[in-house]
Protein backbone atom coordinates (compact mmCIF):
# COMPACT_ATOMS: atom_id res chain seq x y z
CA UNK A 1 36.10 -47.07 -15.71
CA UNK A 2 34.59 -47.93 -19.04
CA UNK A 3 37.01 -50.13 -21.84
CA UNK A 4 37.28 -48.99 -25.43
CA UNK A 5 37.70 -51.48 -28.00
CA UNK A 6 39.13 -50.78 -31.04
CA UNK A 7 40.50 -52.51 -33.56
CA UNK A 8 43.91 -51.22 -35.39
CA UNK A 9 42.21 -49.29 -38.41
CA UNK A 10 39.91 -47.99 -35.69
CA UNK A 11 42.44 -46.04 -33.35
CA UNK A 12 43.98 -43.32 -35.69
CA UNK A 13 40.30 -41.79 -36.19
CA UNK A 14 39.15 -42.60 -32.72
CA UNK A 15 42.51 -40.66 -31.24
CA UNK A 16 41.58 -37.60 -34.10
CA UNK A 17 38.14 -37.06 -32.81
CA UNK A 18 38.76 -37.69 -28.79
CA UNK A 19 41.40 -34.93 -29.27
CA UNK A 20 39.30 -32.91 -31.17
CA UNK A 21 36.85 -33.39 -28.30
CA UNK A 22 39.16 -32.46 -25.69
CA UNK A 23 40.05 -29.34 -27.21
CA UNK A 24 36.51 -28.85 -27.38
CA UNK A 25 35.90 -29.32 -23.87
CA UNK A 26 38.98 -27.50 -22.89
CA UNK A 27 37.84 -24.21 -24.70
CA UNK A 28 34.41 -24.58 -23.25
CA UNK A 29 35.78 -24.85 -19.82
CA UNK A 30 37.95 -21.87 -20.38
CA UNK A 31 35.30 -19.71 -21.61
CA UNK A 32 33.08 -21.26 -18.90
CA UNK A 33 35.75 -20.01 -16.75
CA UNK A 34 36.48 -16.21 -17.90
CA UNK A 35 32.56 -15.59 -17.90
CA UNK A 36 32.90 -16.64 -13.79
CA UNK A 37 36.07 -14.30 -13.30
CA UNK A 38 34.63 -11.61 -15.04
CA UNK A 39 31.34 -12.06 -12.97
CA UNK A 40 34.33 -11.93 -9.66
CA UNK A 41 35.86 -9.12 -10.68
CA UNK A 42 32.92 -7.36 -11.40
CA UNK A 43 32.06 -7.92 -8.17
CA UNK A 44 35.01 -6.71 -6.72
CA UNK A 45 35.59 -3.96 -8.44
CA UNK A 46 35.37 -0.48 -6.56
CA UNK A 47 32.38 1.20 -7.24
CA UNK A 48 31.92 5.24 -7.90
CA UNK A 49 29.51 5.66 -10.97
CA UNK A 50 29.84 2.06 -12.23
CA UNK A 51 31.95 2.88 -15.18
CA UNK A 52 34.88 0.46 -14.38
CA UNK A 53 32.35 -2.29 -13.32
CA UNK A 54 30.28 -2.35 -16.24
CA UNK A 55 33.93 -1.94 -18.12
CA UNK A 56 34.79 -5.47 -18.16
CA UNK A 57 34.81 -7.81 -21.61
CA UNK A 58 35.80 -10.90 -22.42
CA UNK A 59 38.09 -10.98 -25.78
CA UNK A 60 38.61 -14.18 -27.58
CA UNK A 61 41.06 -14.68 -30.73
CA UNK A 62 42.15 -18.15 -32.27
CA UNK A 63 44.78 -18.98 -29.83
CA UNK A 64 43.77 -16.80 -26.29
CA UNK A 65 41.32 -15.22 -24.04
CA UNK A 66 41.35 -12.57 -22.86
CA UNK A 67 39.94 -10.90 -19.78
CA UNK A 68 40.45 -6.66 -19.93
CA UNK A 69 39.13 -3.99 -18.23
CA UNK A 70 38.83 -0.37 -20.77
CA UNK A 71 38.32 2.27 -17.98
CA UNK A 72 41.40 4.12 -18.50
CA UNK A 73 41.61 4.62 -14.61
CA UNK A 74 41.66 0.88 -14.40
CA UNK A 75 45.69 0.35 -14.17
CA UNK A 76 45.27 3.15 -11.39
CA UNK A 77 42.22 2.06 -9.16
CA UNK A 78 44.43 -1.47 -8.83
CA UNK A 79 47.77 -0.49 -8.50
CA UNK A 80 48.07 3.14 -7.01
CA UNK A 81 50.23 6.01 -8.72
CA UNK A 82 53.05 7.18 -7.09
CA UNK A 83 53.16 11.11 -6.21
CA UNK A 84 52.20 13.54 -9.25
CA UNK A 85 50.86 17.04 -10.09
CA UNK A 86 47.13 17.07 -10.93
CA UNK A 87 46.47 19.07 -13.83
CA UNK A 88 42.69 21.40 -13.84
CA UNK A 89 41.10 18.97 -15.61
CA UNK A 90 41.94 16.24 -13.01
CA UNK A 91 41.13 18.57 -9.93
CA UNK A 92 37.85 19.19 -12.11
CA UNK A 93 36.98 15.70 -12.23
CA UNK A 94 38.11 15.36 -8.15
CA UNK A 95 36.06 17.82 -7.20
CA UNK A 96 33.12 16.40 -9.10
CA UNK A 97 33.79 13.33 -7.16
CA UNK A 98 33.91 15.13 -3.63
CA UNK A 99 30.50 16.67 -4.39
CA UNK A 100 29.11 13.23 -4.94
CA UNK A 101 30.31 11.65 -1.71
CA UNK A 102 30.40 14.89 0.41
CA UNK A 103 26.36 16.08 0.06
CA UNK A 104 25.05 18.64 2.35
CA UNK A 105 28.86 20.77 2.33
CA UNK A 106 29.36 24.23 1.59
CA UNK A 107 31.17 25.16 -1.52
CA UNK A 108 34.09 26.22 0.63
CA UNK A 109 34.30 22.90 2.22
CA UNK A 110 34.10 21.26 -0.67
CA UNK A 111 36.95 22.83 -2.12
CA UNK A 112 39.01 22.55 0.76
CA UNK A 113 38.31 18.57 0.75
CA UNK A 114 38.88 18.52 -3.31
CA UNK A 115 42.35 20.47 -1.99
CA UNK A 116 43.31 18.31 0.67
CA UNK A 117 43.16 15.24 -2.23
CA UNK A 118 44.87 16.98 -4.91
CA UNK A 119 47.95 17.68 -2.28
CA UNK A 120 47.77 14.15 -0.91
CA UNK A 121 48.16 13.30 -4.59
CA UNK A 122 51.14 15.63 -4.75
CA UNK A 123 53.03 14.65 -1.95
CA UNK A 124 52.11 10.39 -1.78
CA UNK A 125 49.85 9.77 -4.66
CA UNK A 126 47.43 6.72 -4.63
CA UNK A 127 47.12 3.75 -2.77
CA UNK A 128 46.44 0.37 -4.42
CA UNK A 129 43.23 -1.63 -3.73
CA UNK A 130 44.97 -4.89 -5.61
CA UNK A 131 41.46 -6.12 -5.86
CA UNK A 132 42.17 -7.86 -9.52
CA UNK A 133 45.87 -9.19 -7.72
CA UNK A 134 44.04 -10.30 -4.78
CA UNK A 135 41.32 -11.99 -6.81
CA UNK A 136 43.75 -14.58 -8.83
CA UNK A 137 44.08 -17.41 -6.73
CA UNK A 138 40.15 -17.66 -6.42
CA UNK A 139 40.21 -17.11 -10.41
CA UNK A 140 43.25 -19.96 -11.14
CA UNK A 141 41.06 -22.14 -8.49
CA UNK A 142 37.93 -21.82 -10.39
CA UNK A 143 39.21 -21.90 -14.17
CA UNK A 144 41.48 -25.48 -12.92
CA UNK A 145 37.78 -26.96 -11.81
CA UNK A 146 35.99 -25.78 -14.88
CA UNK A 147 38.49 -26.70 -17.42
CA UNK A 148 38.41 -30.00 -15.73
CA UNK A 149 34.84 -30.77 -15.55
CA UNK A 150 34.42 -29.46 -19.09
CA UNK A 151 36.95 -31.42 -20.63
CA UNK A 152 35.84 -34.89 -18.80
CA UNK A 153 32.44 -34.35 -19.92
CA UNK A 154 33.19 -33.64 -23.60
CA UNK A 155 34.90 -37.12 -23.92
CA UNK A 156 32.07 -38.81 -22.45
């Protein structure tokens, strides 16, 4: 461990900039640290199209960062709906889906799949896939590490 020497006059600046530093290091290390959850999530994030993959950003203000997600079926991919009527547009967009992951079916069987989700969605609605819930403790894990290193390197 190294020993600072300081004399009285010395200490008030010295404690300034060291803090100044470490707050330094600390918001490196946190930004260090969203940019790795972000790549995680992106990861583990369900894949269709891509849209909610390629939907996550990184928002920073003066006093917080923020890691969001702008799909607006985001909130619904991770934690399920509970049972409710599926308007035209909705079994429009369902069926859409079907004919991607169905290739090769009739137009009758297609529909009767597209059906068979819309009442499912009806009568139970949507499971979760908690993939974001699931993904915290490897996030908290990884942003205590980063934060750490960050911060110990800034006041060397």
């Amino acid at each position: 461990m190294a020993t600072i020497k300081l004399t009285p006059p010395e200490l008030p600046g010295r404690l300034t900039s060291d803090a100044h530093k470490m707050r330094q290091g600390f918001e490196r290390g946190l930004l260090e640290s969203m940019h790795k959850a972000k790549r995680t999530l992106q990861r583990r994030t369900p894949v269709d199209r891509g849209q909610m993959k390629s939907a996550w950003r990184i928002n920073k203000n003066i006093t917080k960062f923020s890691l969001i997600n702008d799909a607006p079926y985001a909130g619904i991919i991770e934690a399920g709906a509970r049972p409710h009527p599926v308007s035209e547009e909705g079994r429009e967009s369902i069926r859409l889906w079907v004919s991607r992951h169905f290739p090769g079916q009739t137009e009758q069987e297609l529909d009767g799949i597209t059906m068979a989700i819309v009442h499912k969605l009806r009568t139970k609605g949507q499971k979760p896939t908690w993939f974001v819930r699931d993904s915290m403790d490897k996030i908290v894990k990884d942003m205590a590490t980063l934060v750490r290193r960050a911060m110990k390197r800034s006041v060397k």
